[in-house]
PDB file of N, CA and C in Angstrom:
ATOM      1  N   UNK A   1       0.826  -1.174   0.000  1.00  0.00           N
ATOM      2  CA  UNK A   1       0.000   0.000   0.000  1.00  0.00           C
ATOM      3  C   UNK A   1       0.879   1.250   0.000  1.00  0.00           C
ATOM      4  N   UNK A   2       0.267   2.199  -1.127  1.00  0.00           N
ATOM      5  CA  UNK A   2       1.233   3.456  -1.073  1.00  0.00           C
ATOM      6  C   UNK A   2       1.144   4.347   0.001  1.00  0.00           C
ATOM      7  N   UNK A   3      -0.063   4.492   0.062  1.00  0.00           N
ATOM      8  CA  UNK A   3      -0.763   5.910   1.342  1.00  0.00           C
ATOM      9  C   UNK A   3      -2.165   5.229   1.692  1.00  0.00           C
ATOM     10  N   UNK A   4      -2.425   5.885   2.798  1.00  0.00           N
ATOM     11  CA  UNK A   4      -4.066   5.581   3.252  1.00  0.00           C
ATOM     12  C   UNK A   4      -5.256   5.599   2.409  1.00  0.00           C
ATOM     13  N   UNK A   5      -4.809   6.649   1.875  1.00  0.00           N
ATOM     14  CA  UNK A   5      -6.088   6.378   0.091  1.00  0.00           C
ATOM     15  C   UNK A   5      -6.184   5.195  -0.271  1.00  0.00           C
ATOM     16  N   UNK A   6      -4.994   4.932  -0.764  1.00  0.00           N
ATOM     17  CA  UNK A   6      -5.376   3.493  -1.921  1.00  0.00           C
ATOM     18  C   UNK A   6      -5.842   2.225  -0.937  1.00  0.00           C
ATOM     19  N   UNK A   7      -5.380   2.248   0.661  1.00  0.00           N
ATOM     20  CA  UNK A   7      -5.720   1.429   1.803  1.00  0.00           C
ATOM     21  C   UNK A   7      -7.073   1.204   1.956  1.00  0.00           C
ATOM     22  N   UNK A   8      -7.828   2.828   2.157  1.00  0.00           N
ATOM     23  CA  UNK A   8      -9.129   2.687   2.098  1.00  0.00           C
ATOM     24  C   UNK A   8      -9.950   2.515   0.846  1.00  0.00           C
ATOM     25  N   UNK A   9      -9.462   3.123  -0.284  1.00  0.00           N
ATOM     26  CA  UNK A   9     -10.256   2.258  -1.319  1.00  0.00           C
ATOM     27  C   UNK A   9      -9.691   0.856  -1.328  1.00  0.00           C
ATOM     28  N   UNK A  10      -9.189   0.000  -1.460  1.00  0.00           N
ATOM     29  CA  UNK A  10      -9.046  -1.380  -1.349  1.00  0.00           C
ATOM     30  C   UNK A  10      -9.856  -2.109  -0.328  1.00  0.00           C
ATOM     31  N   UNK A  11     -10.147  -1.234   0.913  1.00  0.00           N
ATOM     32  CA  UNK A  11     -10.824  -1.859   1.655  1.00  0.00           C
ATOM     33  C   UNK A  11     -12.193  -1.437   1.384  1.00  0.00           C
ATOM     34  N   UNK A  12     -12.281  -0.774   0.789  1.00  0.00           N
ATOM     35  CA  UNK A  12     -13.935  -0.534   0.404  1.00  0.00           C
ATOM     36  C   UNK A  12     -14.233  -1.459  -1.288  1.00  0.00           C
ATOM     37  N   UNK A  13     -13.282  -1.862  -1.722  1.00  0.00           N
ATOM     38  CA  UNK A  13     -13.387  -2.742  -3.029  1.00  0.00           C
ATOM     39  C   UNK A  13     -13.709  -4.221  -2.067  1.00  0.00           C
ATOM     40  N   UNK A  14     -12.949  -4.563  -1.300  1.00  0.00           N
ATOM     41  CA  UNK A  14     -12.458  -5.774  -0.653  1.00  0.00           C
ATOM     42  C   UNK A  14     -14.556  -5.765  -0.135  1.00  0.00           C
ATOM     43  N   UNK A  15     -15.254  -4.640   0.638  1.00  0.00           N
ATOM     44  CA  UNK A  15     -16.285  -5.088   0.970  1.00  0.00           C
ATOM     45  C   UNK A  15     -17.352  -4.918   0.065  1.00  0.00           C
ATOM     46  N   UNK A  16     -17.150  -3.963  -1.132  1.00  0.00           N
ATOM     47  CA  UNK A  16     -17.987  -4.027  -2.815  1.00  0.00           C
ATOM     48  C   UNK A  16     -17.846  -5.708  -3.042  1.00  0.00           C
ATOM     49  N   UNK A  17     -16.821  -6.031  -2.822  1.00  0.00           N
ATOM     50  CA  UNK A  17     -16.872  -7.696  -3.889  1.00  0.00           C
ATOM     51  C   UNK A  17     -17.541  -9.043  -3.104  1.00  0.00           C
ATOM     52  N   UNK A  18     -17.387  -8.723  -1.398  1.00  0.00           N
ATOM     53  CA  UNK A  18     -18.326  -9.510  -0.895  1.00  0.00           C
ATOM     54  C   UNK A  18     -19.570  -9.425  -0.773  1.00  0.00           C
ATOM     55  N   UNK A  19     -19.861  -8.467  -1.059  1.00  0.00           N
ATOM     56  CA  UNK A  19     -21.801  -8.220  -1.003  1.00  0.00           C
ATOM     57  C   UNK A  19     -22.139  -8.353  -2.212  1.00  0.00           C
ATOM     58  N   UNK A  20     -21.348  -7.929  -3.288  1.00  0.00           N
ATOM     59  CA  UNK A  20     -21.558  -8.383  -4.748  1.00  0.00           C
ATOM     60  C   UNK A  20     -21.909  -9.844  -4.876  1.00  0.00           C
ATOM     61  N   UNK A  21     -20.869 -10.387  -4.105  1.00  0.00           N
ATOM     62  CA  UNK A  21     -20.914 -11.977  -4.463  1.00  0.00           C
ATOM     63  C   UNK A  21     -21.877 -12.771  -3.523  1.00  0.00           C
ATOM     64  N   UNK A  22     -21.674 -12.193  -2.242  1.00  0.00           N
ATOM     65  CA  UNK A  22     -23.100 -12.728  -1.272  1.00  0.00           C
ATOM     66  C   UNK A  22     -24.153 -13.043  -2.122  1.00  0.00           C
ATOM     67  N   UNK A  23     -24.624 -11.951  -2.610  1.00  0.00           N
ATOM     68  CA  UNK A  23     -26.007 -11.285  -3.348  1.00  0.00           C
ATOM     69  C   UNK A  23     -26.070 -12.419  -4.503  1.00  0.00           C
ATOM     70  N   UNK A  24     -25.340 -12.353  -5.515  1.00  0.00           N
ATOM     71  CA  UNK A  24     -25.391 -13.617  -6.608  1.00  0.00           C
ATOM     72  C   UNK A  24     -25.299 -15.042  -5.770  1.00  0.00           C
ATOM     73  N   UNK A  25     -24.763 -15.257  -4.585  1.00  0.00           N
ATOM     74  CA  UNK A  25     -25.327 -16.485  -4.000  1.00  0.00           C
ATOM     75  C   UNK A  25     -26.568 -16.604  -3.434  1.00  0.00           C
ATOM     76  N   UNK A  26     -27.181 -15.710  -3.202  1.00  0.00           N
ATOM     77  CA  UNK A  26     -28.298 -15.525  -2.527  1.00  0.00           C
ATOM     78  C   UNK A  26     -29.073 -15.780  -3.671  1.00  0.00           C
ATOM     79  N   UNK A  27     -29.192 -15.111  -5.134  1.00  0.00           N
ATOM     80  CA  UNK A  27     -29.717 -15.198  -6.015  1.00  0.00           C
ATOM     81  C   UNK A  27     -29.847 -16.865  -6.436  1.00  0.00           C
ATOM     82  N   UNK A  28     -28.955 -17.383  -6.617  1.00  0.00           N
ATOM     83  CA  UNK A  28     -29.017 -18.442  -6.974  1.00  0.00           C
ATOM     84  C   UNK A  28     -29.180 -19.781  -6.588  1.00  0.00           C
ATOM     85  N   UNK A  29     -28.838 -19.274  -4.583  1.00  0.00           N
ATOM     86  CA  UNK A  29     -29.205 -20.150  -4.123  1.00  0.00           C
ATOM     87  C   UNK A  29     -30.188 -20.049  -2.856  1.00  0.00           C
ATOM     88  N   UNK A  30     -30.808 -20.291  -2.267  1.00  0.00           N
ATOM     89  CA  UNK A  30     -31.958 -19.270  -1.207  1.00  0.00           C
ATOM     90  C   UNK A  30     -31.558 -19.481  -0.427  1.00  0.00           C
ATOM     91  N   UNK A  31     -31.345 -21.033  -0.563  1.00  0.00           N
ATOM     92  CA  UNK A  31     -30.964 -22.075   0.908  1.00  0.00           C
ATOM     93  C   UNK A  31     -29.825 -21.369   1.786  1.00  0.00           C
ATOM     94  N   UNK A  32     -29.252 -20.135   1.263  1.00  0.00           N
ATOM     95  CA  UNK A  32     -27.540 -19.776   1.613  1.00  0.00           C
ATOM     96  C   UNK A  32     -27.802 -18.352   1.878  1.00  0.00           C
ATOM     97  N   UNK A  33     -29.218 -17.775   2.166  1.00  0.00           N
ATOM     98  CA  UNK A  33     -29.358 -16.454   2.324  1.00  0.00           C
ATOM     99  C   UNK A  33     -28.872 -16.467   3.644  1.00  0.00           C
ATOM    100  N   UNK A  34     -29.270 -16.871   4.661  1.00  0.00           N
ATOM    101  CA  UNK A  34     -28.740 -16.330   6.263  1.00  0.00           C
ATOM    102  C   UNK A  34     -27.223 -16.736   6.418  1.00  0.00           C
ATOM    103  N   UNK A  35     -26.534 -17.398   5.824  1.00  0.00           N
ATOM    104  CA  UNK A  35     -24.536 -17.903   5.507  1.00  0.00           C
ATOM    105  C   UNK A  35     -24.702 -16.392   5.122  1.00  0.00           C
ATOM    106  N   UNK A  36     -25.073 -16.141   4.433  1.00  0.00           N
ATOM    107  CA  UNK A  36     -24.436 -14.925   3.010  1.00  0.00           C
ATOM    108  C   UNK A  36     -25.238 -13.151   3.979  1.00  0.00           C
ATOM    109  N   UNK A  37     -25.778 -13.427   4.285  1.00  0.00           N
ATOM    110  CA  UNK A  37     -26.484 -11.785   5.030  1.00  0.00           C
ATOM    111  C   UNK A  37     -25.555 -12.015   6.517  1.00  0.00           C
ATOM    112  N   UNK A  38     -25.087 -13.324   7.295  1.00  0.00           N
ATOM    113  CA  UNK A  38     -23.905 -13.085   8.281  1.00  0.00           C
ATOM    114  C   UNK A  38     -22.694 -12.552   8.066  1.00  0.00           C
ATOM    115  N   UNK A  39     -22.571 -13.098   6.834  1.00  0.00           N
ATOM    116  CA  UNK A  39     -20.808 -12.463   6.121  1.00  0.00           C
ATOM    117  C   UNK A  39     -21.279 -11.118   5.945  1.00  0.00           C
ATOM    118  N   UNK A  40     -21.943 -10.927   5.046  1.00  0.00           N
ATOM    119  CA  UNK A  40     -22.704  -8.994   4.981  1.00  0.00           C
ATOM    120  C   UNK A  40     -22.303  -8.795   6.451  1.00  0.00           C
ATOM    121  N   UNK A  41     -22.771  -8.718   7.190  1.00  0.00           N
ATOM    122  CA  UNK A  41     -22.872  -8.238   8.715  1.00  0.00           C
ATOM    123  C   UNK A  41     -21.372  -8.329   8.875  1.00  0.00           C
ATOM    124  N   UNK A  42     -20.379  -9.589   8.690  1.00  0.00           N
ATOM    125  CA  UNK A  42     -19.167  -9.296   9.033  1.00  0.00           C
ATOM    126  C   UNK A  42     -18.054  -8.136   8.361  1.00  0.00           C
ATOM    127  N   UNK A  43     -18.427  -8.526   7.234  1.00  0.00           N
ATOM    128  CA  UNK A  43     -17.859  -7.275   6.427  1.00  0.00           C
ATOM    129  C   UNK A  43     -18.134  -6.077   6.991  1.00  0.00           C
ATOM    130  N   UNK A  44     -19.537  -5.572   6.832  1.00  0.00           N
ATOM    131  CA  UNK A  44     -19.629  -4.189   7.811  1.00  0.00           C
ATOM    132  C   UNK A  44     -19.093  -3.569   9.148  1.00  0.00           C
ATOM    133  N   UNK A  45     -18.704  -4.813   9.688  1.00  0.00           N
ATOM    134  CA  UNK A  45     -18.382  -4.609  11.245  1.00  0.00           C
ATOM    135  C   UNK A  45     -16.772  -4.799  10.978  1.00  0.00           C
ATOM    136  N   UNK A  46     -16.165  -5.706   9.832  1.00  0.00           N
ATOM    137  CA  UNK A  46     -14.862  -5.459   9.907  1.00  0.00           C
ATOM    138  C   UNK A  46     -14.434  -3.818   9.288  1.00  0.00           C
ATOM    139  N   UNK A  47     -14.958  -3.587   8.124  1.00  0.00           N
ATOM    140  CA  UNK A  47     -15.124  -1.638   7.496  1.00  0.00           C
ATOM    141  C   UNK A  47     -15.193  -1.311   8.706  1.00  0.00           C
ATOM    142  N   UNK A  48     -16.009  -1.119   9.809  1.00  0.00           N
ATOM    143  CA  UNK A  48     -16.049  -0.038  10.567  1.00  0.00           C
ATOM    144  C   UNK A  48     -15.187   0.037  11.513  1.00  0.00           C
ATOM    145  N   UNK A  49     -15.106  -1.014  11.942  1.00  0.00           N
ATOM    146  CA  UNK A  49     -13.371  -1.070  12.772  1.00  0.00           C
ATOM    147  C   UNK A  49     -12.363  -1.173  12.053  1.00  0.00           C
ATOM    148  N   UNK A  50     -11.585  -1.224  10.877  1.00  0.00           N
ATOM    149  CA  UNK A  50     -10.659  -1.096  10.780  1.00  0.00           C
ATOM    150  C   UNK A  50     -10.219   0.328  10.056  1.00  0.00           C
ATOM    151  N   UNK A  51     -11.560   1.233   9.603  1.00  0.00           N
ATOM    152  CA  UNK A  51     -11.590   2.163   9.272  1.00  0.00           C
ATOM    153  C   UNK A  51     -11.245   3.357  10.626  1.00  0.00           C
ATOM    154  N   UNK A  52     -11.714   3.258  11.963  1.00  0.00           N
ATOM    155  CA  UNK A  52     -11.189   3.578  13.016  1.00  0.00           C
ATOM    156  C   UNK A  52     -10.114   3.074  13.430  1.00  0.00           C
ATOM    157  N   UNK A  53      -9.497   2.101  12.959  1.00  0.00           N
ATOM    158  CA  UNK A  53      -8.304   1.745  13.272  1.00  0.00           C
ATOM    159  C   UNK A  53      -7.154   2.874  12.269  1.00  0.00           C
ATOM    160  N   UNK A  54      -7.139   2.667  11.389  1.00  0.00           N
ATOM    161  CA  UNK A  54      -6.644   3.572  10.244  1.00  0.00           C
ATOM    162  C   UNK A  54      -6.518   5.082  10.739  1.00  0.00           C
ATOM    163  N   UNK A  55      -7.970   5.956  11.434  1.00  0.00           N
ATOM    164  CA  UNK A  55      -8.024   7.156  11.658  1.00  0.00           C
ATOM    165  C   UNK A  55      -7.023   7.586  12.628  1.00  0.00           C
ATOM    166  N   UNK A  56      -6.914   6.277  13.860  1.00  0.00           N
ATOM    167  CA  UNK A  56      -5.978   6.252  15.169  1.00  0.00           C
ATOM    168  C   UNK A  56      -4.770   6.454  14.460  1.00  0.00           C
ATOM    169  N   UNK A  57      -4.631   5.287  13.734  1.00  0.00           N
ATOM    170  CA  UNK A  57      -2.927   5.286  13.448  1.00  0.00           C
ATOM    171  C   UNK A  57      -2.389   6.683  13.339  1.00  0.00           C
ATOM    172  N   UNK A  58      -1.412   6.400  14.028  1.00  0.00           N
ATOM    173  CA  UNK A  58      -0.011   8.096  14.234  1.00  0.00           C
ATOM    174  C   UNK A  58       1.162   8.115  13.467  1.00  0.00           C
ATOM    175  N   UNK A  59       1.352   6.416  12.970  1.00  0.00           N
ATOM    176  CA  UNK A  59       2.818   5.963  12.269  1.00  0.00           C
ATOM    177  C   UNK A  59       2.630   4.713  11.397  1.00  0.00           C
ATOM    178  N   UNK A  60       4.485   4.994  10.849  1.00  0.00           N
ATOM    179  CA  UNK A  60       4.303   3.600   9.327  1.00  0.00           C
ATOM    180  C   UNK A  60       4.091   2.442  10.520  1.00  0.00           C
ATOM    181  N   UNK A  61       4.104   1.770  11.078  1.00  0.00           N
ATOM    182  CA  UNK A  61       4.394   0.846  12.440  1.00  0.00           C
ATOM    183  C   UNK A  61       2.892   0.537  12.652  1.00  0.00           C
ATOM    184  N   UNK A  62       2.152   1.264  12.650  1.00  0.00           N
ATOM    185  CA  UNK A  62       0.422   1.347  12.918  1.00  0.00           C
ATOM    186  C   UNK A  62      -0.201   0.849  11.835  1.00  0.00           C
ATOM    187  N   UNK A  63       0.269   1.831  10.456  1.00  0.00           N
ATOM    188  CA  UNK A  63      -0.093   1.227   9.139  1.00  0.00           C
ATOM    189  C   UNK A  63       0.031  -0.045   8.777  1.00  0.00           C
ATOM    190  N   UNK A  64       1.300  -0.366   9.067  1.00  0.00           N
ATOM    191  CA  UNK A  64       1.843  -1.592   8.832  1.00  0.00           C
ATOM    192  C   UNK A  64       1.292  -3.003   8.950  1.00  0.00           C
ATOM    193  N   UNK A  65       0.754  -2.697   9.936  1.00  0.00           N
ATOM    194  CA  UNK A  65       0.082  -3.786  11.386  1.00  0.00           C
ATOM    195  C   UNK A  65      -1.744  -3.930  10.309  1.00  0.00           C
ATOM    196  N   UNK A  66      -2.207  -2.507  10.241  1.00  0.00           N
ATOM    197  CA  UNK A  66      -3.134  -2.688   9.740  1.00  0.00           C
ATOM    198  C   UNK A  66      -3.611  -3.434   8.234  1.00  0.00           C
ATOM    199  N   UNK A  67      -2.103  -3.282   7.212  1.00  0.00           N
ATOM    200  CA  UNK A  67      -2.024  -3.850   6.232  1.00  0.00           C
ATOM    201  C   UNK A  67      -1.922  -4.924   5.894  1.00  0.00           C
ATOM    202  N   UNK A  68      -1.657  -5.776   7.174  1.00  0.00           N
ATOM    203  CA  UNK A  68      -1.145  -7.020   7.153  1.00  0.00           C
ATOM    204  C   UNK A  68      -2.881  -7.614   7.882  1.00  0.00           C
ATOM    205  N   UNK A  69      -3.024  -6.867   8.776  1.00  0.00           N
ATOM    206  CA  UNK A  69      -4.590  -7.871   9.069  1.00  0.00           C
ATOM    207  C   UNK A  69      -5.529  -8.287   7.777  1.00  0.00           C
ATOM    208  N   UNK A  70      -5.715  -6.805   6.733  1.00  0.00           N
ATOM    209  CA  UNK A  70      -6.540  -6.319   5.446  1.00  0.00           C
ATOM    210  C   UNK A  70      -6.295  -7.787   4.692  1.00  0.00           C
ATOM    211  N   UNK A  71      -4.598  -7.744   4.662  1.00  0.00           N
ATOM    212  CA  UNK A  71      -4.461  -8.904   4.051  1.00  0.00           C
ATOM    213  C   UNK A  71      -4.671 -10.587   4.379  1.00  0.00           C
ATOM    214  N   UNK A  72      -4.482 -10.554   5.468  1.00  0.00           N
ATOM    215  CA  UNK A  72      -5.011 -12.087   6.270  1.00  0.00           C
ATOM    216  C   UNK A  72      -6.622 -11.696   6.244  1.00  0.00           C
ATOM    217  N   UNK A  73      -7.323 -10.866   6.344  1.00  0.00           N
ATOM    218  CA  UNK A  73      -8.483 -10.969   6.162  1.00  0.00           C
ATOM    219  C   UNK A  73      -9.323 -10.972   4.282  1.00  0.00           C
ATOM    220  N   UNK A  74      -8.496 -10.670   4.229  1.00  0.00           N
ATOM    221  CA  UNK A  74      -8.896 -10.897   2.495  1.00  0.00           C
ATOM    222  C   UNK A  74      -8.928 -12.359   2.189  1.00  0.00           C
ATOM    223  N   UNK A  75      -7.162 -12.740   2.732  1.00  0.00           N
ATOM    224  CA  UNK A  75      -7.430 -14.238   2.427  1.00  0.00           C
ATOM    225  C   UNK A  75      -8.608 -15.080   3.298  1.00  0.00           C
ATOM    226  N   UNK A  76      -8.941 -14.538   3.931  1.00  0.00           N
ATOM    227  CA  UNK A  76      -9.762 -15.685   5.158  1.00  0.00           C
ATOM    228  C   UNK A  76     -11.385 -16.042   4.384  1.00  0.00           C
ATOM    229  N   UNK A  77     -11.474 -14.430   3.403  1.00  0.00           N
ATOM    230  CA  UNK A  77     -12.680 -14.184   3.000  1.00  0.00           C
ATOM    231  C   UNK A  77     -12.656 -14.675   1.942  1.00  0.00           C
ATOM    232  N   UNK A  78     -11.824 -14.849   0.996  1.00  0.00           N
ATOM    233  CA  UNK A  78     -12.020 -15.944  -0.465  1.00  0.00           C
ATOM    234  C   UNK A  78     -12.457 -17.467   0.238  1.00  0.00           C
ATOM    235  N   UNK A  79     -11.658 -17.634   1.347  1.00  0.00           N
ATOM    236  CA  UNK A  79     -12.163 -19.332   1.684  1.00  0.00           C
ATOM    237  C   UNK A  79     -13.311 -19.296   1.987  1.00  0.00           C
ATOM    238  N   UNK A  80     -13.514 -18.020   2.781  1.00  0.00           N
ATOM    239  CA  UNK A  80     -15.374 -18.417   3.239  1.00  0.00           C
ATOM    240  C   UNK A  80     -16.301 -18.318   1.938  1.00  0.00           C
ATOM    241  N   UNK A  81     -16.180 -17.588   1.062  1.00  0.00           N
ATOM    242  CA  UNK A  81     -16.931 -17.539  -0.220  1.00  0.00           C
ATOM    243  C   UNK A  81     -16.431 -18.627  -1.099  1.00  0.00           C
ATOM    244  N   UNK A  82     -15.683 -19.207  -1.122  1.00  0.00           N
ATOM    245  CA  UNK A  82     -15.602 -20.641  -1.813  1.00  0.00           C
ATOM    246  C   UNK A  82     -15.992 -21.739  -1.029  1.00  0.00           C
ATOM    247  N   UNK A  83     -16.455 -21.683   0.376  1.00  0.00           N
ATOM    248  CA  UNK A  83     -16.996 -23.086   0.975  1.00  0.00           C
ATOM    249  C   UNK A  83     -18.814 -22.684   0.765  1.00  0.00           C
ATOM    250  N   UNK A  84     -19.122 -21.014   0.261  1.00  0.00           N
ATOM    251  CA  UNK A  84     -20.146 -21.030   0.323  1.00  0.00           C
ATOM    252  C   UNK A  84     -20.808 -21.418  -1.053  1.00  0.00           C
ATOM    253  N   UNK A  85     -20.258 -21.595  -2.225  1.00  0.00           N
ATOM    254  CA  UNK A  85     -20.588 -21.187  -3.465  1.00  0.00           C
ATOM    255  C   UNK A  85     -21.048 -23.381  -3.842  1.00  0.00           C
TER     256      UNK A  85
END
């Protein structure tokens, strides 16, 4: 990550592509609406805390820390949308 910009748009792409994709599972499958509206709910609650996490940060050391969760949480979230699909 270059600066906090491209941090927070990535993390606002990162929660565009899970509700995108929730939504087409939901579409296609019904049986998977309450799996797919919990992840919704997680996504929102991870945006809003790590977006206050971001505002706190004072240093590269803070950033750092935060870039690396974004990223273990990105990966955590392809597995949950591939055990859901």
């Amino acid at each position: 990550m270059a600066n906090v910009r491209d941090l927070k748009r990535n993390i606002n792409g990162m929660i565009y592509d899970v509700v995108d994709e929730c939504y087409s599972i939901q579409l296609y499958n019904t049986s998977k609406t309450e799996e797919t509206d919990a992840f919704i709910d997680d996504a929102a609650d991870f945006q809003e805390g790590i977006m206050s996490e971001i505002k706190k940060a004072k240093n590269k050391k803070d950033f750092k820390s935060i870039v690396e969760k974004v990223e273990k949480t990105q990966e955590e979230w392809v597995a949950r949308l591939n055990k859901l699909q």
